[in-house]
C-alpha atoms as a PDB file:
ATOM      1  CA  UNK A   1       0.000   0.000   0.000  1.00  0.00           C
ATOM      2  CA  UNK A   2       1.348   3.520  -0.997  1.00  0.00           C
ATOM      3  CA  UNK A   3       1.738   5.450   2.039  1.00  0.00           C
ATOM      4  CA  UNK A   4      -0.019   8.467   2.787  1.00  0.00           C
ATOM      5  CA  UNK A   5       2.309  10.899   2.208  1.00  0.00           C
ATOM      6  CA  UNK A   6       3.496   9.661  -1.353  1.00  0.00           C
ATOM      7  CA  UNK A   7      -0.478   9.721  -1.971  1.00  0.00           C
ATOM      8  CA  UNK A   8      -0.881  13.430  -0.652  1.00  0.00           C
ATOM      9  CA  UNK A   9       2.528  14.450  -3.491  1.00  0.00           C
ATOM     10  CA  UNK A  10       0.308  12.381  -6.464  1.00  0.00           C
ATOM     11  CA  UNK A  11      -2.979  14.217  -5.426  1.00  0.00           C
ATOM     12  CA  UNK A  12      -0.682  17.553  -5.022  1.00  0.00           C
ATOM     13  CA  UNK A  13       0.499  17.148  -8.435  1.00  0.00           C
ATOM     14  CA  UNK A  14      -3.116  16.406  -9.817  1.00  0.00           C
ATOM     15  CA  UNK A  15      -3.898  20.047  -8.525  1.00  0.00           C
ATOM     16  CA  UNK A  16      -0.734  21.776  -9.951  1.00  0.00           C
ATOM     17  CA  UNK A  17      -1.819  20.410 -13.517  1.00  0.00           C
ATOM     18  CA  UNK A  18      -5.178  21.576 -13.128  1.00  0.00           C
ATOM     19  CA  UNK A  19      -4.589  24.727 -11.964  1.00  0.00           C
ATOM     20  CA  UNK A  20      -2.280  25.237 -14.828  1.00  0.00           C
ATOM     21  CA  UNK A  21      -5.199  24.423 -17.474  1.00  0.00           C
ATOM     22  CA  UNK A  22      -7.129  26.682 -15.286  1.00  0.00           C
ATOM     23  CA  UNK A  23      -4.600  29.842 -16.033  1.00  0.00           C
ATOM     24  CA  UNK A  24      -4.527  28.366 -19.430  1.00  0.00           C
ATOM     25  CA  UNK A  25      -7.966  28.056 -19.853  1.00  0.00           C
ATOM     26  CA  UNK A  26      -7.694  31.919 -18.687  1.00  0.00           C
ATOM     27  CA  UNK A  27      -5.247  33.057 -21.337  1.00  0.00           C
ATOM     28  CA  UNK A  28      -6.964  31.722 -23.867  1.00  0.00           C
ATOM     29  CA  UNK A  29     -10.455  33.466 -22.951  1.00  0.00           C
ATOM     30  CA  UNK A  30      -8.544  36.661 -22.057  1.00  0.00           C
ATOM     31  CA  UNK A  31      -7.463  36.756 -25.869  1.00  0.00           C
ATOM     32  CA  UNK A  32     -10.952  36.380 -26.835  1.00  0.00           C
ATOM     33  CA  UNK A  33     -12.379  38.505 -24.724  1.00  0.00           C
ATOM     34  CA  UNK A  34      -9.856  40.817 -26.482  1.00  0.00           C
ATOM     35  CA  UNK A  35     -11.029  40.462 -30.254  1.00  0.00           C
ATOM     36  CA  UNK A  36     -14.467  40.740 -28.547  1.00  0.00           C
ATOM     37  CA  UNK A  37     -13.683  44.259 -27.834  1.00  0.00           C
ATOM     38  CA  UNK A  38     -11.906  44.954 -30.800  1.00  0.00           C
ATOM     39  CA  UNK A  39     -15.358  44.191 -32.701  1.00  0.00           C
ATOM     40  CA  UNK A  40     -17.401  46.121 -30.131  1.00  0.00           C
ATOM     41  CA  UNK A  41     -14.854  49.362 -30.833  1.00  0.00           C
ATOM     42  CA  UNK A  42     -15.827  49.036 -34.862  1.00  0.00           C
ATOM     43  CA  UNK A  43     -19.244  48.866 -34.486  1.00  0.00           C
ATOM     44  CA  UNK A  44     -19.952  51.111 -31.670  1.00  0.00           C
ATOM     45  CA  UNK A  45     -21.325  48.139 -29.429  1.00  0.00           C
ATOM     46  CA  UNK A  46     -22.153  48.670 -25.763  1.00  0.00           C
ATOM     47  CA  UNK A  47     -18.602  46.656 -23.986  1.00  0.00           C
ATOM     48  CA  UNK A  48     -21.487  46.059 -20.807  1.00  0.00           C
ATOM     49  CA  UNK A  49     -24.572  44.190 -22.026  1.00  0.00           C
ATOM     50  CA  UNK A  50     -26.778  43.387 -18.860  1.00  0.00           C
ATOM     51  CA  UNK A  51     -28.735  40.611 -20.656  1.00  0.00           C
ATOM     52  CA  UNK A  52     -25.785  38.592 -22.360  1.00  0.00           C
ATOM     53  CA  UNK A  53     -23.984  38.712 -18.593  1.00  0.00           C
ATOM     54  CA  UNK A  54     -27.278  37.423 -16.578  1.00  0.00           C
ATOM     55  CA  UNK A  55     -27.625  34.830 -19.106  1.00  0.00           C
ATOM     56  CA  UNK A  56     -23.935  33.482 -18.814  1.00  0.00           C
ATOM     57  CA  UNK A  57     -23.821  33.493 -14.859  1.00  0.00           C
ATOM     58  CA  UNK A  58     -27.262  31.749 -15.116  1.00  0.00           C
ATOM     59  CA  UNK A  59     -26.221  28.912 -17.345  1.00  0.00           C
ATOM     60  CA  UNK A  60     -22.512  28.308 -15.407  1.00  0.00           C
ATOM     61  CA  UNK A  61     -24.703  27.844 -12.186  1.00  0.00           C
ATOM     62  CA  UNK A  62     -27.130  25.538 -13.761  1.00  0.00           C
ATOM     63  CA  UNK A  63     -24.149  23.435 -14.617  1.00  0.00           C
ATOM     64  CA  UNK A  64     -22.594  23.702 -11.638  1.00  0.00           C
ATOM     65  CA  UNK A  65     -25.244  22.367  -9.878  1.00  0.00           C
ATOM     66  CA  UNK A  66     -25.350  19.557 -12.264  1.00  0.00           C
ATOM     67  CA  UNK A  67     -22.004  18.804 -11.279  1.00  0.00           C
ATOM     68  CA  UNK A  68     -21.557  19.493  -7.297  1.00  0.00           C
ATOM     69  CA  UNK A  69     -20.374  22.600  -7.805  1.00  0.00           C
ATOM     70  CA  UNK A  70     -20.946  25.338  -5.337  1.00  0.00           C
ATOM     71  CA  UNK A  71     -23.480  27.995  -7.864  1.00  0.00           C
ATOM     72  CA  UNK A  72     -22.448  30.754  -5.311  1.00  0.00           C
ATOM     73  CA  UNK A  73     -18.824  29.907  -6.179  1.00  0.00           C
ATOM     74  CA  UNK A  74     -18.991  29.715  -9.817  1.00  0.00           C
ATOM     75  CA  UNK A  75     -21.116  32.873 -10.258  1.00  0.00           C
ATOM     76  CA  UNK A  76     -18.094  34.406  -7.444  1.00  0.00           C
ATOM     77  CA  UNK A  77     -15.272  33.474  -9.996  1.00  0.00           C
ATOM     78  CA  UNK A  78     -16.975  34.346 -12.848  1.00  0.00           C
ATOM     79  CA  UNK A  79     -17.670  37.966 -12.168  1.00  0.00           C
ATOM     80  CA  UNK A  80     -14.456  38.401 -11.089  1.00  0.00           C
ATOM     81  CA  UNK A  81     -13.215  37.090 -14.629  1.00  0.00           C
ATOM     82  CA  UNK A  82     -15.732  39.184 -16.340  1.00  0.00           C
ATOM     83  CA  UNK A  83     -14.304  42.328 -14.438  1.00  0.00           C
ATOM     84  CA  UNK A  84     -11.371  41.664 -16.169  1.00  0.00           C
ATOM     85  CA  UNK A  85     -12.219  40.891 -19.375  1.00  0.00           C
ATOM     86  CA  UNK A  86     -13.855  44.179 -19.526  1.00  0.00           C
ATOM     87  CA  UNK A  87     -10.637  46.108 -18.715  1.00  0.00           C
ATOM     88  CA  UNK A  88      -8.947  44.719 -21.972  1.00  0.00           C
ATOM     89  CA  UNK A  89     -12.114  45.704 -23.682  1.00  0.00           C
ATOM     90  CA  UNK A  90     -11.556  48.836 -21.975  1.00  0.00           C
ATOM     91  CA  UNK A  91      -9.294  50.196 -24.660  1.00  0.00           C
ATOM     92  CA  UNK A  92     -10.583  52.286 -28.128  1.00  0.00           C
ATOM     93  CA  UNK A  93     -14.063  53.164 -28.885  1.00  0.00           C
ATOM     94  CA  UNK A  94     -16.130  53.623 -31.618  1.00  0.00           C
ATOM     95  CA  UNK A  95     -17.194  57.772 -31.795  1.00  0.00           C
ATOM     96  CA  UNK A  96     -20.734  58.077 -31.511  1.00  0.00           C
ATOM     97  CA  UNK A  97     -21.011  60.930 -33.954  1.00  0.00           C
ATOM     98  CA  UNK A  98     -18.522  62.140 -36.189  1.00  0.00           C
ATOM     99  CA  UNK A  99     -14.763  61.173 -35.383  1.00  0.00           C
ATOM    100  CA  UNK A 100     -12.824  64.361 -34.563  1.00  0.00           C
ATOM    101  CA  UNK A 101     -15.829  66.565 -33.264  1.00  0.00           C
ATOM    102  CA  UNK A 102     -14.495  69.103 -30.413  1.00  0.00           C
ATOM    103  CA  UNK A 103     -15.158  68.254 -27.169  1.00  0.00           C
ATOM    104  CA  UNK A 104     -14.183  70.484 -23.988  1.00  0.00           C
ATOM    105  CA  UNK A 105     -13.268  69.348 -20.315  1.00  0.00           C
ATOM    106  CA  UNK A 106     -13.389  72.238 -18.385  1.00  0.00           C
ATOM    107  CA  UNK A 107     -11.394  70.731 -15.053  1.00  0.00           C
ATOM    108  CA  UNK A 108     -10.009  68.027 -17.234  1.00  0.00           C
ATOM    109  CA  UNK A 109      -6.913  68.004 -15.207  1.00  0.00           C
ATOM    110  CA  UNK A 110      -8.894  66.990 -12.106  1.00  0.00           C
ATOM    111  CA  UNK A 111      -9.535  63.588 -10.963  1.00  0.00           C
ATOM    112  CA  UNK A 112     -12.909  63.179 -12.721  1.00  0.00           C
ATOM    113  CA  UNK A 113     -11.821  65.219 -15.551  1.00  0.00           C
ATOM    114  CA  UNK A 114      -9.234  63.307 -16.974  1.00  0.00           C
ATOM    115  CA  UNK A 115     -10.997  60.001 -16.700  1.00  0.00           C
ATOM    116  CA  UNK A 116     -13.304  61.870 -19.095  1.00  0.00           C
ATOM    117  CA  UNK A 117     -10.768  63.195 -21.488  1.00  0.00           C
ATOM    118  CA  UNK A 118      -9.320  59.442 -21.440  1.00  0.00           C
ATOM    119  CA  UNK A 119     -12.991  58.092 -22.647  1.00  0.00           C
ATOM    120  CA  UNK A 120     -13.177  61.029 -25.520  1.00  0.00           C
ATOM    121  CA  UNK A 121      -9.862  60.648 -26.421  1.00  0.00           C
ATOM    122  CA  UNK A 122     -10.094  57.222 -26.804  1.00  0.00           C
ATOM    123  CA  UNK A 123     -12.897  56.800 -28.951  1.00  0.00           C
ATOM    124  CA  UNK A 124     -11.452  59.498 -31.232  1.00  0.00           C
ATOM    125  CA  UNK A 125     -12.487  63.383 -30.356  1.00  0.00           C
ATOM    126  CA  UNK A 126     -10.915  65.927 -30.586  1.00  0.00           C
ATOM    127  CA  UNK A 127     -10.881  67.174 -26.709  1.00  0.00           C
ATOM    128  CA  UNK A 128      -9.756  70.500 -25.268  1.00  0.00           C
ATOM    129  CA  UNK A 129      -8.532  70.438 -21.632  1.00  0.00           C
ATOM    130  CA  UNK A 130      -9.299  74.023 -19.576  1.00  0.00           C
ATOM    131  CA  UNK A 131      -8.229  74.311 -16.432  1.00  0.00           C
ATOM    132  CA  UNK A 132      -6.678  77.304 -14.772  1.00  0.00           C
ATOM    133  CA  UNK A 133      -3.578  77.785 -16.925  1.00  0.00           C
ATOM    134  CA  UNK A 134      -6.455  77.614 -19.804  1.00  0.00           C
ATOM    135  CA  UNK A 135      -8.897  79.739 -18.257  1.00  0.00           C
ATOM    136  CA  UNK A 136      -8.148  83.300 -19.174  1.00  0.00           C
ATOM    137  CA  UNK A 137      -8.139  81.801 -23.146  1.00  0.00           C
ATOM    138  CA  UNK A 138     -11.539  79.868 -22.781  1.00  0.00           C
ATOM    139  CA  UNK A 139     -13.348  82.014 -25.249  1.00  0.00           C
ATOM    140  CA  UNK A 140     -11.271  80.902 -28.156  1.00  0.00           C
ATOM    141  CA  UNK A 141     -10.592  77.214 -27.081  1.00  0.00           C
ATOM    142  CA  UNK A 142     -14.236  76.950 -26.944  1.00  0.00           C
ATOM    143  CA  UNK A 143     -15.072  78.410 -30.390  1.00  0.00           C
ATOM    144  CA  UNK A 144     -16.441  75.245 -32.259  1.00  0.00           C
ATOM    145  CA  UNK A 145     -16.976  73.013 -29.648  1.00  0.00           C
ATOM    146  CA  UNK A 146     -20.023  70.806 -29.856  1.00  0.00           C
ATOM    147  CA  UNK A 147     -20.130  69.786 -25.867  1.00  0.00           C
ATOM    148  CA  UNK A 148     -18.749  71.736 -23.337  1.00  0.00           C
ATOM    149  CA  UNK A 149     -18.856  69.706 -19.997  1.00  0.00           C
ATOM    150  CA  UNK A 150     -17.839  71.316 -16.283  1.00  0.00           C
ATOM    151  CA  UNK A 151     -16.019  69.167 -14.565  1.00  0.00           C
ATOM    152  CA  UNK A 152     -15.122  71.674 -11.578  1.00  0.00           C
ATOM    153  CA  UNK A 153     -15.681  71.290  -7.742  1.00  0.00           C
ATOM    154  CA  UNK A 154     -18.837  72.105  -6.621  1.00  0.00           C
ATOM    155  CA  UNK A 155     -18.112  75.120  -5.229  1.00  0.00           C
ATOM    156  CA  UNK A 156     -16.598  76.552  -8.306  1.00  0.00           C
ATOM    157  CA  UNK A 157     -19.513  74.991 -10.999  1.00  0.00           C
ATOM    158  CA  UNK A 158     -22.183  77.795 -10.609  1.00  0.00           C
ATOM    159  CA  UNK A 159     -19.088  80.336 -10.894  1.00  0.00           C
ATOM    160  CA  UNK A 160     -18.155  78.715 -14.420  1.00  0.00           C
ATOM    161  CA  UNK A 161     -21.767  78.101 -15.685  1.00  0.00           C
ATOM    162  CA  UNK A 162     -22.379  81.418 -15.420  1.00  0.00           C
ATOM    163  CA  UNK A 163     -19.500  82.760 -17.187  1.00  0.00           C
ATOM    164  CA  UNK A 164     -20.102  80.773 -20.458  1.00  0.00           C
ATOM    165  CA  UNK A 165     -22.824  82.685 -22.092  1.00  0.00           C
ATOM    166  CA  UNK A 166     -20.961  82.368 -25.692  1.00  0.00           C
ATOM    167  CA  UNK A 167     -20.744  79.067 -26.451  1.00  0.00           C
ATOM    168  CA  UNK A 168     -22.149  78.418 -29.817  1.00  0.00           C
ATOM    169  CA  UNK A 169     -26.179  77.308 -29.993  1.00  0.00           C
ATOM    170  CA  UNK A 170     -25.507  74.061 -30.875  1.00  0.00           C
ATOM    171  CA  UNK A 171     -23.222  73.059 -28.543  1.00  0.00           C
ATOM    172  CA  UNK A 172     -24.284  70.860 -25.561  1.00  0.00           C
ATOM    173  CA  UNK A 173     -23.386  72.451 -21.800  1.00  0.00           C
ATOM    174  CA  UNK A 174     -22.899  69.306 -19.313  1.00  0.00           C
ATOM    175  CA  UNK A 175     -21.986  69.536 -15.885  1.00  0.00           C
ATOM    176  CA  UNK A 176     -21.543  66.517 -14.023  1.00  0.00           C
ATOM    177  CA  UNK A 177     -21.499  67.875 -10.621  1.00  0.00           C
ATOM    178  CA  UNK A 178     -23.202  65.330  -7.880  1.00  0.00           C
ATOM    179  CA  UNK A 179     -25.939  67.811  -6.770  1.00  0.00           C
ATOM    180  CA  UNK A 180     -28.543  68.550 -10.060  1.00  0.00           C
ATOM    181  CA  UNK A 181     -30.683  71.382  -9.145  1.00  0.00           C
ATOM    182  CA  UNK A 182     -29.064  74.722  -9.393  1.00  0.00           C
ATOM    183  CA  UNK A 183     -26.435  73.616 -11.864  1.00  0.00           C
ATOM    184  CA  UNK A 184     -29.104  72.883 -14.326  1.00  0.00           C
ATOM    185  CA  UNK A 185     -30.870  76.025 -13.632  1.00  0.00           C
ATOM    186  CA  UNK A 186     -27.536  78.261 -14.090  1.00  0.00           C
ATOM    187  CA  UNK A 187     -26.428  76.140 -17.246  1.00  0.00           C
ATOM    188  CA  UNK A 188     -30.685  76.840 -19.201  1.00  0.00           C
ATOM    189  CA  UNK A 189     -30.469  80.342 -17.898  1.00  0.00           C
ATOM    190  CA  UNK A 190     -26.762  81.389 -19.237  1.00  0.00           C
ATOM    191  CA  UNK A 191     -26.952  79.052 -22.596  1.00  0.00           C
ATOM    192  CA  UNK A 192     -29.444  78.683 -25.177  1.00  0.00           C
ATOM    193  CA  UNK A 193     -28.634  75.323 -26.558  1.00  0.00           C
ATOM    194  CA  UNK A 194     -29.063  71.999 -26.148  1.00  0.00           C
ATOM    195  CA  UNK A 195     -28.358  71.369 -21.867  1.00  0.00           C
ATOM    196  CA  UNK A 196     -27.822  67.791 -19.312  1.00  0.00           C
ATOM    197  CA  UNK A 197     -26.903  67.261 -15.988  1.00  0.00           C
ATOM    198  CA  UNK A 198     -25.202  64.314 -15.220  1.00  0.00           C
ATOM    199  CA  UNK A 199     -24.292  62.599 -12.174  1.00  0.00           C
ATOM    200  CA  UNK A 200     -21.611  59.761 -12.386  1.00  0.00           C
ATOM    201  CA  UNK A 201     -22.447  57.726  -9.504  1.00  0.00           C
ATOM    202  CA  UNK A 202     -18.826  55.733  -9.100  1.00  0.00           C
ATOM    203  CA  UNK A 203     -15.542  57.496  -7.960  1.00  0.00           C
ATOM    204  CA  UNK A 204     -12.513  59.232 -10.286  1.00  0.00           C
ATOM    205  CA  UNK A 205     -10.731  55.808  -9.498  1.00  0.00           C
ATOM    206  CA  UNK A 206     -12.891  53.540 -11.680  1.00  0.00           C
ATOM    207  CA  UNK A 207     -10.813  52.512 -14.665  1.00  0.00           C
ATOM    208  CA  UNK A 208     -13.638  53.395 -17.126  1.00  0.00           C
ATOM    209  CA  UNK A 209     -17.902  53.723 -17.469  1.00  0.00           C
ATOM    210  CA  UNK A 210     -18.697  49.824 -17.239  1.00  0.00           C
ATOM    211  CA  UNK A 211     -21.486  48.822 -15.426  1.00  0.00           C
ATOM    212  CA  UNK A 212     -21.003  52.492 -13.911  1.00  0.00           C
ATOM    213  CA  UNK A 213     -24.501  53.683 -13.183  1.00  0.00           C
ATOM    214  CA  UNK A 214     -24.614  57.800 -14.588  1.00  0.00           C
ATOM    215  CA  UNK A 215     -27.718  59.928 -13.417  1.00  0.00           C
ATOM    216  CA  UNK A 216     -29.115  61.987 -16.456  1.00  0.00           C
ATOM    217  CA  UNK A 217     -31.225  64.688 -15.443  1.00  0.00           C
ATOM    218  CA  UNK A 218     -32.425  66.325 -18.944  1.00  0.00           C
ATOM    219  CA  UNK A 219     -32.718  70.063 -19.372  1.00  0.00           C
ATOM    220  CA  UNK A 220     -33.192  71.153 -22.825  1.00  0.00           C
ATOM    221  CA  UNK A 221     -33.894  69.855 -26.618  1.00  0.00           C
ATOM    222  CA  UNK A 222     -32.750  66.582 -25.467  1.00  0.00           C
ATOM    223  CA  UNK A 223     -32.379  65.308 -29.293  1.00  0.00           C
ATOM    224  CA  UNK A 224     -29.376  66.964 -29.591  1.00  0.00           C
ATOM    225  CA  UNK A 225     -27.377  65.170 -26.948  1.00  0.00           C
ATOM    226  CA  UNK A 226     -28.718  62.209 -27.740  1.00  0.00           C
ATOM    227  CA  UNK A 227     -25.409  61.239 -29.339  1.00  0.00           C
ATOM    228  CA  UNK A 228     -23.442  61.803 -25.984  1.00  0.00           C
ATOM    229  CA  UNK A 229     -25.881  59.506 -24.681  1.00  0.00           C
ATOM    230  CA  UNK A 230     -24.996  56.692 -26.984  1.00  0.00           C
ATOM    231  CA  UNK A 231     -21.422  57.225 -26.112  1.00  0.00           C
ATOM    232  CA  UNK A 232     -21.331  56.807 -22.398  1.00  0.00           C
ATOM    233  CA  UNK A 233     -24.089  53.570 -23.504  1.00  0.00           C
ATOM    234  CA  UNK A 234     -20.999  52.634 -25.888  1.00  0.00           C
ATOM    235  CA  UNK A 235     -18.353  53.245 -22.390  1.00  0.00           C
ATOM    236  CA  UNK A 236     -20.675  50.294 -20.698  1.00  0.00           C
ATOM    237  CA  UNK A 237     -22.444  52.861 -18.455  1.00  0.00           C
ATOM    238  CA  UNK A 238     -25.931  52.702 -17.297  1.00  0.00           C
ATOM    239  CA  UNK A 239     -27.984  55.756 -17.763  1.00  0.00           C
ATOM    240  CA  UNK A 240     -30.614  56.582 -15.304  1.00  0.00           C
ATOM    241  CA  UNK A 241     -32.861  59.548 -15.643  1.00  0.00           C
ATOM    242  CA  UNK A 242     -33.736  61.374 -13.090  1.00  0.00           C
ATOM    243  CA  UNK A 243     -36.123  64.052 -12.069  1.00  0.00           C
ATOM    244  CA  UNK A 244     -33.184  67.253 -10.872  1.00  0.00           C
ATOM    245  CA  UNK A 245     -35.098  68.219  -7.514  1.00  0.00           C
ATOM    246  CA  UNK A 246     -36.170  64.689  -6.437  1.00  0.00           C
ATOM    247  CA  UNK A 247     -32.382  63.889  -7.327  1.00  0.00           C
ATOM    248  CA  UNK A 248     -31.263  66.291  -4.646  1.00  0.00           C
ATOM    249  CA  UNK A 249     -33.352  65.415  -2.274  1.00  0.00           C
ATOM    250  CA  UNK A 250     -32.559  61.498  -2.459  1.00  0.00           C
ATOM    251  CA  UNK A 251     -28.969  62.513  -2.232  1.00  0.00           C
ATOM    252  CA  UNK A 252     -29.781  64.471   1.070  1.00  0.00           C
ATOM    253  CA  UNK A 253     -31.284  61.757   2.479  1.00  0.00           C
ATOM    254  CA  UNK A 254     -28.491  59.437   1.378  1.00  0.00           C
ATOM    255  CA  UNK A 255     -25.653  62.220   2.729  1.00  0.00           C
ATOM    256  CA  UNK A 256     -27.408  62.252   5.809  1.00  0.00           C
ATOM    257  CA  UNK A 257     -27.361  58.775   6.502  1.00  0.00           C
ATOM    258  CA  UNK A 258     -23.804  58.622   5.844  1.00  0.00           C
ATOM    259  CA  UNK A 259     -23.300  61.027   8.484  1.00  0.00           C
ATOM    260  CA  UNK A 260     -25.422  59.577  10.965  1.00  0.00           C
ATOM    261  CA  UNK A 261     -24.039  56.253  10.551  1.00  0.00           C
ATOM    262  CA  UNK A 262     -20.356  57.710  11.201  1.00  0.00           C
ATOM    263  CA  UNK A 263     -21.842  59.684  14.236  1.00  0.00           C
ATOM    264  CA  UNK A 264     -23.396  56.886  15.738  1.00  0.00           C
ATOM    265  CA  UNK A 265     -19.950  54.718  15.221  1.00  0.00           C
ATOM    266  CA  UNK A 266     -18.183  57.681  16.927  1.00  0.00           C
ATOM    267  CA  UNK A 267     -20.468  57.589  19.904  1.00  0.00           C
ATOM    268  CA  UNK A 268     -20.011  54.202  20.015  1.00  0.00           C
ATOM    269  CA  UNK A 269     -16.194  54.175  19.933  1.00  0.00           C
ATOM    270  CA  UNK A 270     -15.905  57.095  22.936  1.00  0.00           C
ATOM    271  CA  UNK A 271     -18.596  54.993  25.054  1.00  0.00           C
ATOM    272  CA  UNK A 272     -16.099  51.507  24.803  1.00  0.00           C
ATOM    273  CA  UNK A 273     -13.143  54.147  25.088  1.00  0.00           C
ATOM    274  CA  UNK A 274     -11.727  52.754  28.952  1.00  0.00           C
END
């Protein structure tokens, strides 16, 4: 009889191979996942489709309950690979509208900003960065631009909105400051084109738009930015529209919570403090 130990190295080297075929098996659908998002860039498909993902977790569990498998486990490793198999999707984009069309970031140096730029610039506009050493030649940079988007703190957006009264009629004025309200209200009042608010809900550290959720809160002749819509759809976000006041006032309540929560975990803290 083969003692235990020389049993334990056999069954040791049965796992080395397969976890080899596993980072293999990896590679290989890595390189796919790559031409899949070289096709997607040509034809302007959306890198995040909600339906095709569901429907792939779905059928892995289904067969890993057929075979023992943990579902919970499978669907675990799965979005994990998925989350990286849209990063090397995550590369060039198809434009929305026509390639080379003038685009301004207004704050594109800041963290936001050029995560922005990187998205335009990547699926072929032509993008104009303003930020302070810009500023005091705004006018002409933005002569010609077809969306001008703020991308300033919030205590600086109203300030800017309001000094952009020349921007051509058919550009589109975006702001994408995380309260919806009064920005929208400066940007209808100071322009007289086309005019969104938007609200990306993730963080200046998320490598791109997918499966980002972005609030849209529409202001004016919204058939005219319908093709910035179709872009950030084309990124992988999802669009949610939103009402601007009732926006606000769910992100009161939400900011509020927040706060509460970290006050209550203070009081905790000093109450166990000996």
């Amino acid at each position: 009889m083969t003692d235990p130990q020389t049993q334990l190295e056999t069954l040791r080297g049965q796992i080395d191979e397969l976890d080899q075929q596993l980072v293999d098996l990896l590679a290989k659908r890595a390189a796919v996942t790559t031409q899949v998002g070289n096709i997607k860039s040509q034809t302007g498909m959306p890198t995040y489709v909600p339906e095709r993902e569901a429907q792939l977790i779905a059928s892995r569990r289904a067969q890993a309950q057929q075979q023992g498998v943990p579902p919970d486990l499978v669907e675990d490793l799965l979005r994990r690979i998925m989350r990286e198999s849209y990063l090397t999707q995550n590369v060039q984009y198809r434009c929305a509208t026509l390639p080379g069309t003038k685009v301004a970031v207004i704050g594109g140096r800041g963290a936001l900003g050029k995560l922005i730029v990187s998205l335009f610039e990547r699926s072929h506009y032509d993008v104009i960065v303003i930020d302070q050493t810009e500023w005091p030649q705004a006018k002409a940079l933005l002569a010609g631009v077809k969306l001008c988007i703020v991308a300033v703190p919030i205590k600086q957006t109203i300030d800017i909105i309001n000094t952009l009264d020349y921007l051509d009629d058919d550009c589109v004025l975006a702001d994408v400051t995380s309260i919806k309200q009064a920005p929208l209200d400066a940007m209808l009042a100071v322009h007289k084109g086309p005019v969104v608010g938007l609200h990306p809900m993730f963080g200046p550290d998320a490598p791109g738009m997918v499966k980002q959720v972005v609030i849209i809160c529409h202001g004016r002749q919204n058939e005219q930015y319908q093709w910035f819509l179709e872009q950030m759809i084309t990124w992988g976000a999802q669009l949610t529209v939103s009402n601007a006041s009732e926006h606000d006032a769910d992100m009161a309540y939400i900011q509020v919570m927040r706060h509460f929560t970290s006050f209550v975990y203070g009081a905790h803290l000093h109450a166990e403090d000996p």
